[in-house]
Protein backbone atom coordinates (compact mmCIF):
# COMPACT_ATOMS: atom_id res chain seq x y z
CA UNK A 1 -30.52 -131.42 -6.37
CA UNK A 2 -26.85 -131.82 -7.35
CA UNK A 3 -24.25 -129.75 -5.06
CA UNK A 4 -23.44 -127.77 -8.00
CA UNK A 5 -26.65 -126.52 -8.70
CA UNK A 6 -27.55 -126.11 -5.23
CA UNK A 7 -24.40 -123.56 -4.92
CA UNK A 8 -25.66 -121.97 -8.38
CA UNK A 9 -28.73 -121.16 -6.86
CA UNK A 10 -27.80 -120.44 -3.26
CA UNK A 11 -25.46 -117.86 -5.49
CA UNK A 12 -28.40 -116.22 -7.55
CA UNK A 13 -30.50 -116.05 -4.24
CA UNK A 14 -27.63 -113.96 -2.63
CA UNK A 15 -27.08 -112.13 -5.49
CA UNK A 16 -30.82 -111.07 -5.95
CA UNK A 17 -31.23 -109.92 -2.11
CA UNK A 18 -28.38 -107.99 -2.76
CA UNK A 19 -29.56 -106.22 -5.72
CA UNK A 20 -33.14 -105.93 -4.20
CA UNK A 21 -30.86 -104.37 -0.72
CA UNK A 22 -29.05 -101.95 -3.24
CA UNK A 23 -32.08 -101.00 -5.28
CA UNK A 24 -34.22 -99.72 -1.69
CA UNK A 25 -31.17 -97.69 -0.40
CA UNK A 26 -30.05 -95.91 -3.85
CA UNK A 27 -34.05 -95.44 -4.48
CA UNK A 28 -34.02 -93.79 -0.86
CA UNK A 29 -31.31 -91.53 -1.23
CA UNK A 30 -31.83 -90.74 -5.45
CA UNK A 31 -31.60 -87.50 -6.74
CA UNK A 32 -33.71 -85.22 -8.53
CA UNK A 33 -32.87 -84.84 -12.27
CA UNK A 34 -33.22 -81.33 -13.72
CA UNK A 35 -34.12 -81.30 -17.35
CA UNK A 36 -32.26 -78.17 -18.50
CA UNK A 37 -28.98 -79.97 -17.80
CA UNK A 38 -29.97 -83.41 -20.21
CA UNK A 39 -32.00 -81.12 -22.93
CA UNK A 40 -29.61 -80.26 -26.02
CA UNK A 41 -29.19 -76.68 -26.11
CA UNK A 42 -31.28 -74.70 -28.64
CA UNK A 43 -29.11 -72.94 -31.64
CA UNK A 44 -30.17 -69.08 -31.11
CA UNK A 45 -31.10 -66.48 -34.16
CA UNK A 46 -27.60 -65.17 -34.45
CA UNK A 47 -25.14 -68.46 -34.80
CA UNK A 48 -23.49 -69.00 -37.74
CA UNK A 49 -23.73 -72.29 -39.30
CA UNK A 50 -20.46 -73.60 -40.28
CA UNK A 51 -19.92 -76.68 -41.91
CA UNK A 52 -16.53 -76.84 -41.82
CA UNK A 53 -16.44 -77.58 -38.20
CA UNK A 54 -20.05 -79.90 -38.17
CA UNK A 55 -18.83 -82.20 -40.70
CA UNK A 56 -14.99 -82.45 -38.78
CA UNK A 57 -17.58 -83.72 -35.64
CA UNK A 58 -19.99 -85.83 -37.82
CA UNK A 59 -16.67 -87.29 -39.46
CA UNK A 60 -15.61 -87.50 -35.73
CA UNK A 61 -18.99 -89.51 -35.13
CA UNK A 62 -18.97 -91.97 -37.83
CA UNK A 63 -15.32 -92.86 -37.65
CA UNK A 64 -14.53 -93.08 -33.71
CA UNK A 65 -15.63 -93.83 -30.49
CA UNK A 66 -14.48 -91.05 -28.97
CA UNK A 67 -14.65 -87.02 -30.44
CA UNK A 68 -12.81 -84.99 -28.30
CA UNK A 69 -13.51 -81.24 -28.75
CA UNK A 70 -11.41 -78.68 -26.51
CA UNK A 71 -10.35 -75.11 -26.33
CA UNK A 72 -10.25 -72.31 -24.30
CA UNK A 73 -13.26 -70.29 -22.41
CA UNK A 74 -15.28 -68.62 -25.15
CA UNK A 75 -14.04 -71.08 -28.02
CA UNK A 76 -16.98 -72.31 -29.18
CA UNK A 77 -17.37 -75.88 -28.20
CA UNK A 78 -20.74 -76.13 -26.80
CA UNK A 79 -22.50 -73.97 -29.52
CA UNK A 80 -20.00 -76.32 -32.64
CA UNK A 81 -21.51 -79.21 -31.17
CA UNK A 82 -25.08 -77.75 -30.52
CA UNK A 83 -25.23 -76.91 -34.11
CA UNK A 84 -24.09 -80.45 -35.08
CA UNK A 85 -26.30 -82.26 -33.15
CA UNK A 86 -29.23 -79.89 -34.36
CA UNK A 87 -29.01 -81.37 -37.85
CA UNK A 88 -27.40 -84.99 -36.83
CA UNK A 89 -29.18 -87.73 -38.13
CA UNK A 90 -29.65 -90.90 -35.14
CA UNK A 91 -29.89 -90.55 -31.77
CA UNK A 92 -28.03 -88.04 -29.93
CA UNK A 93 -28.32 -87.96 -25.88
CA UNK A 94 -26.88 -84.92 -24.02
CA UNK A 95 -25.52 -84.20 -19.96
CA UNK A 96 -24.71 -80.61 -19.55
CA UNK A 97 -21.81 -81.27 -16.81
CA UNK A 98 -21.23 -78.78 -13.72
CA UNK A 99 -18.79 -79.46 -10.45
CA UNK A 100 -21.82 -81.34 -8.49
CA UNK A 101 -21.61 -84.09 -10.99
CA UNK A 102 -18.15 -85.09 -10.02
CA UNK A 103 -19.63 -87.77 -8.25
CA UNK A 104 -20.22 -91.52 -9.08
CA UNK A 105 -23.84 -91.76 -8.33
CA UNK A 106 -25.26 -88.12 -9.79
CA UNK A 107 -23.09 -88.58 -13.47
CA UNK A 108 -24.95 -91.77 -13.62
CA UNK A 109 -28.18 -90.92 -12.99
CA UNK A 110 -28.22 -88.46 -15.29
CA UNK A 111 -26.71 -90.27 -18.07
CA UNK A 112 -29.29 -92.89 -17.81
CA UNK A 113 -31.64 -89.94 -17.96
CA UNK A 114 -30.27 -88.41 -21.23
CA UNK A 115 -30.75 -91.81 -22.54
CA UNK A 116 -33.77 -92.24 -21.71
CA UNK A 117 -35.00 -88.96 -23.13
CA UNK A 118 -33.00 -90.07 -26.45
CA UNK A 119 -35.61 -92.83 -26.42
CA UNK A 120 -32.66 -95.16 -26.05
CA UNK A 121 -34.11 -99.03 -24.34
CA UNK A 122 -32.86 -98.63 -21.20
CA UNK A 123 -33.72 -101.22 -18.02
CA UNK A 124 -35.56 -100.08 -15.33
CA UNK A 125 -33.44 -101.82 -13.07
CA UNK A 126 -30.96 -98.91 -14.25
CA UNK A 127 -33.31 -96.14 -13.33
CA UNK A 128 -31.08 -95.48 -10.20
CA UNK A 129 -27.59 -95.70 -9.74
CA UNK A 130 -26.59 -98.17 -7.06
CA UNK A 131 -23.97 -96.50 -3.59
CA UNK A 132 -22.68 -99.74 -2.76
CA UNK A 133 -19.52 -101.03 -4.96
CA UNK A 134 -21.18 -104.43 -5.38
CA UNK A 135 -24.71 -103.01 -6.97
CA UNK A 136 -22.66 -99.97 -8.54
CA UNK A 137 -20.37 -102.51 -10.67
CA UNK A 138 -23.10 -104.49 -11.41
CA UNK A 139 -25.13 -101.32 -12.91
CA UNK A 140 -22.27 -100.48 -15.02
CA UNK A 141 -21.95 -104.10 -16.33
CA UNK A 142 -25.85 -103.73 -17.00
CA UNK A 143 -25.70 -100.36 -18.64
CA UNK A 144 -22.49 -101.34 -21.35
CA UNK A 145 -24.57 -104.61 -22.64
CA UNK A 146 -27.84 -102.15 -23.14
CA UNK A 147 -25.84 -99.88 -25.29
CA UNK A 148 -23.59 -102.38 -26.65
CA UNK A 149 -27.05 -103.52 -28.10
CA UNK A 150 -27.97 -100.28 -29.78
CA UNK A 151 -27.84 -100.86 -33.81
CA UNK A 152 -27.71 -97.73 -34.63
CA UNK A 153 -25.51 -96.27 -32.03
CA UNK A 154 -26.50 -93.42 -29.82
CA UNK A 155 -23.96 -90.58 -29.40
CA UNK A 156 -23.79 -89.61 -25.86
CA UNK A 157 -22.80 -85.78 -25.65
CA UNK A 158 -20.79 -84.87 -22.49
CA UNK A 159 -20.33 -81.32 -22.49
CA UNK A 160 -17.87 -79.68 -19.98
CA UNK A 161 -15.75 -82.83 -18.87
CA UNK A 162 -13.44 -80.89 -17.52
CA UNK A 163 -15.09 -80.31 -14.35
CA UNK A 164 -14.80 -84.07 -13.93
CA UNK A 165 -11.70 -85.06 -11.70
CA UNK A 166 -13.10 -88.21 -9.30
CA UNK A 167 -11.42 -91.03 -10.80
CA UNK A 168 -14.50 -93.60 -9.85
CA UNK A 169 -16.32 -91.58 -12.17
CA UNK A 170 -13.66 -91.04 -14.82
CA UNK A 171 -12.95 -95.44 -14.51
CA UNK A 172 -16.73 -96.16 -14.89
CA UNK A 173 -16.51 -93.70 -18.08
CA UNK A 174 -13.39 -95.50 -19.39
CA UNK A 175 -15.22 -99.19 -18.69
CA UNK A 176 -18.04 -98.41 -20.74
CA UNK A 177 -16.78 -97.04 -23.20
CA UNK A 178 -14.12 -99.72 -23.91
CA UNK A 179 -16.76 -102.63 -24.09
CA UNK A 180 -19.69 -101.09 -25.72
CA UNK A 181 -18.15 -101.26 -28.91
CA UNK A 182 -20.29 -100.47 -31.68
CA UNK A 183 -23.21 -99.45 -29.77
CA UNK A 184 -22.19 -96.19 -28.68
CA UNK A 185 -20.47 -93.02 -29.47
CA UNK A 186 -18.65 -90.46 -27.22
CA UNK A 187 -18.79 -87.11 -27.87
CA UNK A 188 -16.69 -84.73 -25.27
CA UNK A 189 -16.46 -80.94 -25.14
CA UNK A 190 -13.77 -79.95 -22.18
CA UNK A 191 -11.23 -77.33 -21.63
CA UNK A 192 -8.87 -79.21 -21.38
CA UNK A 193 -7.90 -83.28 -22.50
CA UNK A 194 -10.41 -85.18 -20.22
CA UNK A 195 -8.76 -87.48 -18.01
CA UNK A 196 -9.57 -90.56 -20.36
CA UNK A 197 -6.37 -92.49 -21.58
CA UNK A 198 -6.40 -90.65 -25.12
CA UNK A 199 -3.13 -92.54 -26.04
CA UNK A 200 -4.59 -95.80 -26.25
CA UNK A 201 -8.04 -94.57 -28.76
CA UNK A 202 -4.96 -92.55 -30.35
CA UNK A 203 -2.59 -95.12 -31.65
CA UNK A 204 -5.55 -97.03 -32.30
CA UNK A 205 -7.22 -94.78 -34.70
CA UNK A 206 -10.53 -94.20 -33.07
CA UNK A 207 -9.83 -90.45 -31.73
CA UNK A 208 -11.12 -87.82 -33.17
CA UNK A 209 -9.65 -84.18 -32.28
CA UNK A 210 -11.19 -80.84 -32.81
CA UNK A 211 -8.61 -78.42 -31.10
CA UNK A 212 -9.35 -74.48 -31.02
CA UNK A 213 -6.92 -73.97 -34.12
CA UNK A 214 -10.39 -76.00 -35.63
CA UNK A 215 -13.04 -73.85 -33.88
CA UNK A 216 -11.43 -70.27 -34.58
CA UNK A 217 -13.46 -68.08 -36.56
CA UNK A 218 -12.08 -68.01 -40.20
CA UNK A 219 -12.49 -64.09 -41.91
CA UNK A 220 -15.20 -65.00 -43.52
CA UNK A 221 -17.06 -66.87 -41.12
CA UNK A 222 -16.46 -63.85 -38.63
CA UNK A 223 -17.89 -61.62 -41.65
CA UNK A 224 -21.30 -63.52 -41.18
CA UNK A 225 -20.89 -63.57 -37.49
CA UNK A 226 -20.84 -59.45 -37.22
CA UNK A 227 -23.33 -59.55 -40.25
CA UNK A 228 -25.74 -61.41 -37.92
CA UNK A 229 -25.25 -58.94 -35.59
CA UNK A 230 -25.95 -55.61 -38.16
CA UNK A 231 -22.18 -54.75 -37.75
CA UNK A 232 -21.20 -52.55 -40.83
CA UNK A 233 -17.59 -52.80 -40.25
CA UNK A 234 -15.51 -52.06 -43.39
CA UNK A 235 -13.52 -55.15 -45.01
CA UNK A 236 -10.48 -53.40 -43.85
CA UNK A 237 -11.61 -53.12 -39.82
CA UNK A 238 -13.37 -56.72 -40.00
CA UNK A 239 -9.91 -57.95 -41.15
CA UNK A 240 -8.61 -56.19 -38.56
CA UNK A 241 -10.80 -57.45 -35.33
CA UNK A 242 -10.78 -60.95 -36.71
CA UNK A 243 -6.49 -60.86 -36.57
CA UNK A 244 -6.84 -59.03 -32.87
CA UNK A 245 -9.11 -61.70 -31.79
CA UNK A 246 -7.26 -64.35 -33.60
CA UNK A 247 -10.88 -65.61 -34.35
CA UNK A 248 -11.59 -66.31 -30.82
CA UNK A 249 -15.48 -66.89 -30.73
CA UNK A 250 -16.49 -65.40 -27.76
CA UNK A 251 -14.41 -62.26 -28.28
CA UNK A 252 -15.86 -61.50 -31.88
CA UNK A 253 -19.46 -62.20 -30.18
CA UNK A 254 -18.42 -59.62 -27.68
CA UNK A 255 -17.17 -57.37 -30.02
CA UNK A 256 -20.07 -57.37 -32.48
CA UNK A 257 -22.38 -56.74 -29.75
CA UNK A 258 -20.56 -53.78 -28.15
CA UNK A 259 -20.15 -52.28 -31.98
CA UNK A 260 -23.80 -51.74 -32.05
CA UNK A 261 -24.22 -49.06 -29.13
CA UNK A 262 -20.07 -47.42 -30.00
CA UNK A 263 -20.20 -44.31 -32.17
CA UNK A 264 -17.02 -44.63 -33.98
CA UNK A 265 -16.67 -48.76 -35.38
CA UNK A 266 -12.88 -48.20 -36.36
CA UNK A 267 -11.76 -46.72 -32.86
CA UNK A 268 -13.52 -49.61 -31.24
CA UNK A 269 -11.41 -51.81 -33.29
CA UNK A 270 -8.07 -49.84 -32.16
CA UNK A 271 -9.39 -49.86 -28.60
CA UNK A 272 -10.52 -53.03 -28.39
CA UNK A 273 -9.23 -53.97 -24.82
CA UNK A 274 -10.03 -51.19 -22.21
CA UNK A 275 -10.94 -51.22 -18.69
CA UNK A 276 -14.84 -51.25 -18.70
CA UNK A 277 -15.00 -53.35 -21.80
CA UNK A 278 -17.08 -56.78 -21.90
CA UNK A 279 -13.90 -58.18 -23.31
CA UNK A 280 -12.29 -57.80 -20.05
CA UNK A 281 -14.96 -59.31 -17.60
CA UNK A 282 -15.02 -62.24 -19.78
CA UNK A 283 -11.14 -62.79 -19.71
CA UNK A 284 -11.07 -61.97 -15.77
CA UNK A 285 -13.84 -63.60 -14.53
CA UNK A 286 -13.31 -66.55 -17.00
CA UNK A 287 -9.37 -66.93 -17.05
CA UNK A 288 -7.94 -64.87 -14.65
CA UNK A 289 -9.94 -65.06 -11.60
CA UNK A 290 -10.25 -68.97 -11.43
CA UNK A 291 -6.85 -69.44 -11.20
CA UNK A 292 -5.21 -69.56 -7.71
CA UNK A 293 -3.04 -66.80 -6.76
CA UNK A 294 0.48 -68.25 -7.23
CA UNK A 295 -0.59 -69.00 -11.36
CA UNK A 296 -2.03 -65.34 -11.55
CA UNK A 297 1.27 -63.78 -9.90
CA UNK A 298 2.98 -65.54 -12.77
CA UNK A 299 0.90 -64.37 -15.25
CA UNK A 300 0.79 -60.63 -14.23
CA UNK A 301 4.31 -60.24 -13.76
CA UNK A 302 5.53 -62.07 -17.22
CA UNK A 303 2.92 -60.30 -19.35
CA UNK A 304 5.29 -57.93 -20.01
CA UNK A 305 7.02 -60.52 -22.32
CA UNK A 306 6.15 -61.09 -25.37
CA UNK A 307 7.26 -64.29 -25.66
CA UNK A 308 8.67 -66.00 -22.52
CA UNK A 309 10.23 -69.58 -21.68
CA UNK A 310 10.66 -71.22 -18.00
CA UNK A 311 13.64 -69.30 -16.85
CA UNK A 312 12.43 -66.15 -18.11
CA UNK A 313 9.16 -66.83 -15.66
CA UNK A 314 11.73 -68.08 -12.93
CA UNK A 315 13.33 -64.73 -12.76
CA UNK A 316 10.61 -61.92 -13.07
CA UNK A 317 8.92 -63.89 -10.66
CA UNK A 318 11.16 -65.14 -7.84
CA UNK A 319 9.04 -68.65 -8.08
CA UNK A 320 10.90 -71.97 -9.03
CA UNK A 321 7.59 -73.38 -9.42
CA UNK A 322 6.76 -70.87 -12.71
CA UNK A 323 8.10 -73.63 -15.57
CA UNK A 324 5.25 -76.26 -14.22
CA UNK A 325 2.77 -73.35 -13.74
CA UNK A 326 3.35 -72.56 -17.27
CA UNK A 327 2.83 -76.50 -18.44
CA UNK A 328 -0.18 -76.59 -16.75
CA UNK A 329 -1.72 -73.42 -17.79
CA UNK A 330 -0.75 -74.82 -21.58
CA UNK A 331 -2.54 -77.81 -20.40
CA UNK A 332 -5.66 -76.79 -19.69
CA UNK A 333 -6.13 -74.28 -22.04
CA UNK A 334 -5.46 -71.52 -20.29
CA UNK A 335 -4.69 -68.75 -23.02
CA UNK A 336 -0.88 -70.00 -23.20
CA UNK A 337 0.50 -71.53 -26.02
CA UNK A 338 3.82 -73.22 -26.91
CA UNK A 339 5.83 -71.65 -29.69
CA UNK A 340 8.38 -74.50 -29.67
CA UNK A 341 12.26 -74.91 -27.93
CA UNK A 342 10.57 -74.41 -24.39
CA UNK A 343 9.02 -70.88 -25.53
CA UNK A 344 5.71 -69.30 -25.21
CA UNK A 345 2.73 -66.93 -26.03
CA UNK A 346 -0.21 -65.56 -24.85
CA UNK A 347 -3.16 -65.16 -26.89
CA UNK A 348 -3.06 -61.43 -27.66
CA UNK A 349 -6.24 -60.21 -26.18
CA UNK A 350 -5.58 -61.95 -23.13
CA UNK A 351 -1.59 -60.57 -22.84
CA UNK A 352 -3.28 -57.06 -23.09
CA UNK A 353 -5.87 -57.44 -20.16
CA UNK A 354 -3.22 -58.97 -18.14
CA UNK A 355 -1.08 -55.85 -18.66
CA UNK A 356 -3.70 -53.52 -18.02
CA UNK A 357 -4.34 -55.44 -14.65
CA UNK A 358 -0.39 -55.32 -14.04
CA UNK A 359 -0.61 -51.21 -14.16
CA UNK A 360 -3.53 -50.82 -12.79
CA UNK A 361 -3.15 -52.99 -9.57
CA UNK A 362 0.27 -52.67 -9.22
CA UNK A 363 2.07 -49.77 -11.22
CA UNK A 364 4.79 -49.51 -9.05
CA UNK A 365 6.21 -52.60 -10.24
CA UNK A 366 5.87 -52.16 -13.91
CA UNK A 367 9.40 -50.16 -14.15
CA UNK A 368 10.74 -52.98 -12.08
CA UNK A 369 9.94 -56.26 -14.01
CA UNK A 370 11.46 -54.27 -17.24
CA UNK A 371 14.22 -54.03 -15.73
CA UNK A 372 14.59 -57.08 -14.46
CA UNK A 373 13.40 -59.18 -18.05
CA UNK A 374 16.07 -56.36 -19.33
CA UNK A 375 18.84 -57.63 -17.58
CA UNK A 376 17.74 -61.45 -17.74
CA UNK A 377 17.76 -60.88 -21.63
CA UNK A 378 21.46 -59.17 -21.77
CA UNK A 379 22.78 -62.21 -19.67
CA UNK A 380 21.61 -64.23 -21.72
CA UNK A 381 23.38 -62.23 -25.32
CA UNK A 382 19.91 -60.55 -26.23
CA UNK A 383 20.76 -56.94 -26.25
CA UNK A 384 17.97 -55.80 -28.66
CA UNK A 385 15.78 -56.60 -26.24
CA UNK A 386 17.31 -56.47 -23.03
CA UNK A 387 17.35 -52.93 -24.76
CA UNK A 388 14.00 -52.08 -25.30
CA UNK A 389 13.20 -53.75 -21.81
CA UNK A 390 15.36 -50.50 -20.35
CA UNK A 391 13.58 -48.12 -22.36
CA UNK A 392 9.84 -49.13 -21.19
CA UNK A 393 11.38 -48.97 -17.56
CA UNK A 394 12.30 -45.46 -18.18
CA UNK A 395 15.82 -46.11 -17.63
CA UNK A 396 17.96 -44.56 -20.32
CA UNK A 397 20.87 -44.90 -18.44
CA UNK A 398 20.43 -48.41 -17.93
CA UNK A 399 20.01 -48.78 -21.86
CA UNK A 400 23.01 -47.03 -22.83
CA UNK A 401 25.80 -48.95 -20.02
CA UNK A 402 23.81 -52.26 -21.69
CA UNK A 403 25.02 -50.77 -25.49
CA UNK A 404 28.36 -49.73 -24.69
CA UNK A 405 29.72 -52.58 -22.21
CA UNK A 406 28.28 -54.67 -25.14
CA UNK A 407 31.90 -56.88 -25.96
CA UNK A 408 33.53 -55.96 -29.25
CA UNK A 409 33.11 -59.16 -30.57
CA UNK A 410 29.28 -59.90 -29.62
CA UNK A 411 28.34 -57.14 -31.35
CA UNK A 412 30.62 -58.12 -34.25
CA UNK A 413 28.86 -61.27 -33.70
CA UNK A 414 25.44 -59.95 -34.00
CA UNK A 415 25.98 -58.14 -36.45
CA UNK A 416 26.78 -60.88 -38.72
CA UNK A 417 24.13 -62.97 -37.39
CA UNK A 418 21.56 -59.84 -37.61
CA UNK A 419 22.94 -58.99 -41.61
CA UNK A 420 22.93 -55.55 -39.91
CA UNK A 421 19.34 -55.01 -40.68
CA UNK A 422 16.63 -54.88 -37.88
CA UNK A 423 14.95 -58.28 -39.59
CA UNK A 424 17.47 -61.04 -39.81
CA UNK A 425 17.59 -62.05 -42.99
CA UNK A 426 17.19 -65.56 -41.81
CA UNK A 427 13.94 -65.53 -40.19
CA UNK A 428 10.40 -65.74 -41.87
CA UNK A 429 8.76 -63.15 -43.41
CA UNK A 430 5.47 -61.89 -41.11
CA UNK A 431 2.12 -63.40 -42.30
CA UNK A 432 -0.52 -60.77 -43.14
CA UNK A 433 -2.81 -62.88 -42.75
CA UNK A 434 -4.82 -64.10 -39.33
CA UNK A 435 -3.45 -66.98 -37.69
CA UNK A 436 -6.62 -69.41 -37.65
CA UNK A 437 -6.40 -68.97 -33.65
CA UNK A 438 -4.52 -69.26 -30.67
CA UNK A 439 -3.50 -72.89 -31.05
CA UNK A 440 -1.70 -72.32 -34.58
CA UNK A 441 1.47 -70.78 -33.01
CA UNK A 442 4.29 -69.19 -35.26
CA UNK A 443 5.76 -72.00 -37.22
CA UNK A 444 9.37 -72.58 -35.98
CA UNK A 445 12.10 -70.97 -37.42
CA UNK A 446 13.14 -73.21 -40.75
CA UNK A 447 16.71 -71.73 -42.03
CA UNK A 448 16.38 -71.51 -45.50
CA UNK A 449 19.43 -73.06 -47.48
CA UNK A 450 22.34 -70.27 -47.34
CA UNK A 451 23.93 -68.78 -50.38
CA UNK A 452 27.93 -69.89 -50.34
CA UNK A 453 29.68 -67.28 -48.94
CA UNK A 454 32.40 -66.60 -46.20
CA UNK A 455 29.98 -65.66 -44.20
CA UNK A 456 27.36 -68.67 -44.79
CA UNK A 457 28.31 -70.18 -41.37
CA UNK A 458 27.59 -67.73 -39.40
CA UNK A 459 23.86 -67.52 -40.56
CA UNK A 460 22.73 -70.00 -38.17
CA UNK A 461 20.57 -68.52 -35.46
CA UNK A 462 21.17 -67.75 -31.63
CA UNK A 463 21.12 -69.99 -29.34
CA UNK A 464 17.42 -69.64 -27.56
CA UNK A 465 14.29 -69.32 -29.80
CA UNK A 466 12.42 -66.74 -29.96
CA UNK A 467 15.71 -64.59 -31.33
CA UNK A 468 15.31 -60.70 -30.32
CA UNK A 469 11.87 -58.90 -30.83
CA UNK A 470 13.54 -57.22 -33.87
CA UNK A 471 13.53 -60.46 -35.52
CA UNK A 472 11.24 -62.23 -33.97
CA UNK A 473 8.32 -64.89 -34.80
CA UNK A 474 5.32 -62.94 -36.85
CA UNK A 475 2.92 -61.24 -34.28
CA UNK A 476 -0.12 -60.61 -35.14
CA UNK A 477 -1.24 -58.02 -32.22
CA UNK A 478 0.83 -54.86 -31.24
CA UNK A 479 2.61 -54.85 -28.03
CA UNK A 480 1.87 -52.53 -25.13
């Protein structure tokens, strides 16, 4: 025997007690698999097919590696995707995620259990995830050339990424889904963008991206929703909880289900938010309560606002730290949504509860934030609503020293500006229709082209978008 081949097989002995070695201590310390968590969820009596969104994921499928589908709590992404997968054709393998997965060696295992139950040829060398690095490399080498095989491809289903942080397991995901090419499809469902590098699939063309604009309820896919339900809501109040709920799924489910036990439909509809409603648990044990309590004093104290940017945050809180709070709440999906030039919203529903929460825990400091937005708005030259911030604190006086130390020429200013009408003239006309959901914000202002006149140049806007409530961005929920 040459010395080459005797180091070749020297080299494949080694490598074979170590396998065998990393085989008897992850067999030792393996975990059970529960079967609720890899068995695709059934599609209950009362969804509502929609084929809009199942052929966006099948698209998503047949296209691209990787489908990305996020929103909000209560959007919709598990039961979109349950529906789709209920009628895909090929093999589909699904891993409901929770926190305990966030480790290397229980993601695995399951996976290789979804596959397995998808029928998909897996080797039973892969039956159990290796602990060591050595073996745990190896297994992920193993387990990208068995799907990298599969012709078809089997879609692997990962629902609730989110809850996914450990970067081992966020690197293995990465690794096999970069080499097994063909062979496999990823299918995500996350509140948030998964920590996957979604720039690179981007530019390259094989990301597909169903946002929550994509899963809202349309009006008449919320019609069959409440009609599944024996709602007998008039056209009229249907239109009506569709634009309150800005065709948030779990809110209309909510909704339909507390119509059938209220007396009078159309005052549910008015009252939709109140304190014992299902509406609120969902929002505060959801949203709310799962954020930490520096993120839920700035959303309590700025839900006064009905549309806020970084410095407004800064100074009804007292916390530097509110402009990255707000990122990240944007971020992960958190009910807050960018309206463009640094501004935001909150969905509606979710602006209410947190201002019922504001007077109910603390109503002594309701008066106080108004006036503090109020005088944060007339620094900065908004006196319509550094107005009407004074009025909801009660303080008239307040109010009126705001009007009349108002300079001569700012309000000559405004005036202009405003066309002396309560709508500027320059600003978009208010939809009357729903916006599809939270994530299709109000489009940013677009000055239309000025009629020649002397007074053409001073029809720009303000600096600082959104311009005063009077004139500002369509809203599509009244204010409290």
């Amino acid at each position: 025997m040459t010395k080459r081949s005797g180091e070749v097989s020297m080299a494949s002995h080694g490598a074979n007690r170590a396998s065998a070695r990393g085989r008897r201590s992850a067999a030792s310390g393996s975990e059970p698999i529960l079967a609720a968590k890899i068995t695709k969820p059934d599609v209950p009596h009362w969804a509502v097919r929609r084929p809009r969104v199942t052929e966006l994921i099948g698209e998503g499928t047949s296209r691209c590696p990787l489908t990305v589908v996020t929103g909000p709590p209560g959007a919709g992404k598990t039961m979109a995707l349950a529906l789709w997968a209920s009628a895909a054709p090929g093999t589909v393998a699904w891993v409901g995620l929770d926190y305990f997965d966030n480790q290397p060696g229980v993601f695995w295992s399951y996976v290789a259990a979804a596959l397995r139950r998808a029928d998909v040829a897996i080797p039973k060398a892969l039956h159990v995830v290796p602990h060591n690095r050595f073996d745990y490399e190896g297994f992920l080498l193993h387990l990208t050339a068995a799907l990298a095989a599969q012709d078809p491809p089997v879609t692997l289903v990962l629902d609730d990424l989110h809850v996914l942080t450990e970067p081992g397991v966020l690197k293995g995901l990465e690794f096999v889904l970069r080499n097994a090419g063909s062979g496999l499809r990823l299918v995500v469902a996350s509140r948030m963008d998964p920590l996957l590098p979604l720039h690179r699939y981007r530019l390259a063309g094989q990301l597909t991206e169903i946002r929550a604009g994509d899963l809202a309820f349309s009006g008449a896919e919320a019609d069959l929703l409440l009609a599944q339900h024996g709602s007998t809501l008039t056209a009229d109040l249907a239109r009506s909880l569709t634009r309150r709920t800005e065709g948030w799924a779990a809110g209309l489910r909510l909704a339909a289900i507390s119509l059938g036990s209220h007396p009078d439909p159309g005052q549910f509809v008015k009252e939709l938010i109140a304190e014992d409603s299902a509406l609120i648990g969902y929002l505060v044990e959801e949203v709310l309560n799962v954020q930490p309590p520096d993120v839920r004093e700035v959303l309590l104290s700025t839900s006064i606002l009905e549309h806020l940017n970084a410095d407004a945050a800064v100074e009804l809180t007292g916390d530097d730290q509110a402009a990255g709070i707000l990122a990240t709440l944007v971020r992960t999906n958190a009910f807050v949504q960018p309206i463009g030039s640094g501004w935001y919203r909150y969905h509606g529903l979710f602006a209410e509860m947190l201002r019922l929460k504001l007077r109910r825990q603390h109503p002594g400091r309701v008066a106080a934030l108004h006036r503090r937005a109020a005088r944060w708005y007339e620094r900065n030259g908004m006196l319509t609503d550094a107005v009407r911030h004074a009025a909801r604190a009660g303080d008239w006086q307040l109010a009126a020293g705001m009007v009349i130390a108002w300079p001569r020429s700012s309000r000559a200013c405004f005036r202009a500006r405003a066309g002396r009408s309560p709508r500027r003239s320059w600003l978009p006309r208010p939809s009357r229709s729903p916006p599809a959901s939270m994530n299709h914000a109000p489009p940013p202002w677009t000055p239309p082209t000025p009629r020649w006149s002397k007074f053409a140049p001073m029809r720009r806007p303000p600096p600082g978008w959104p311009p005063r409530s009077s004139g500002s961005p369509p809203r599509w929920e009244p204010g409290i």
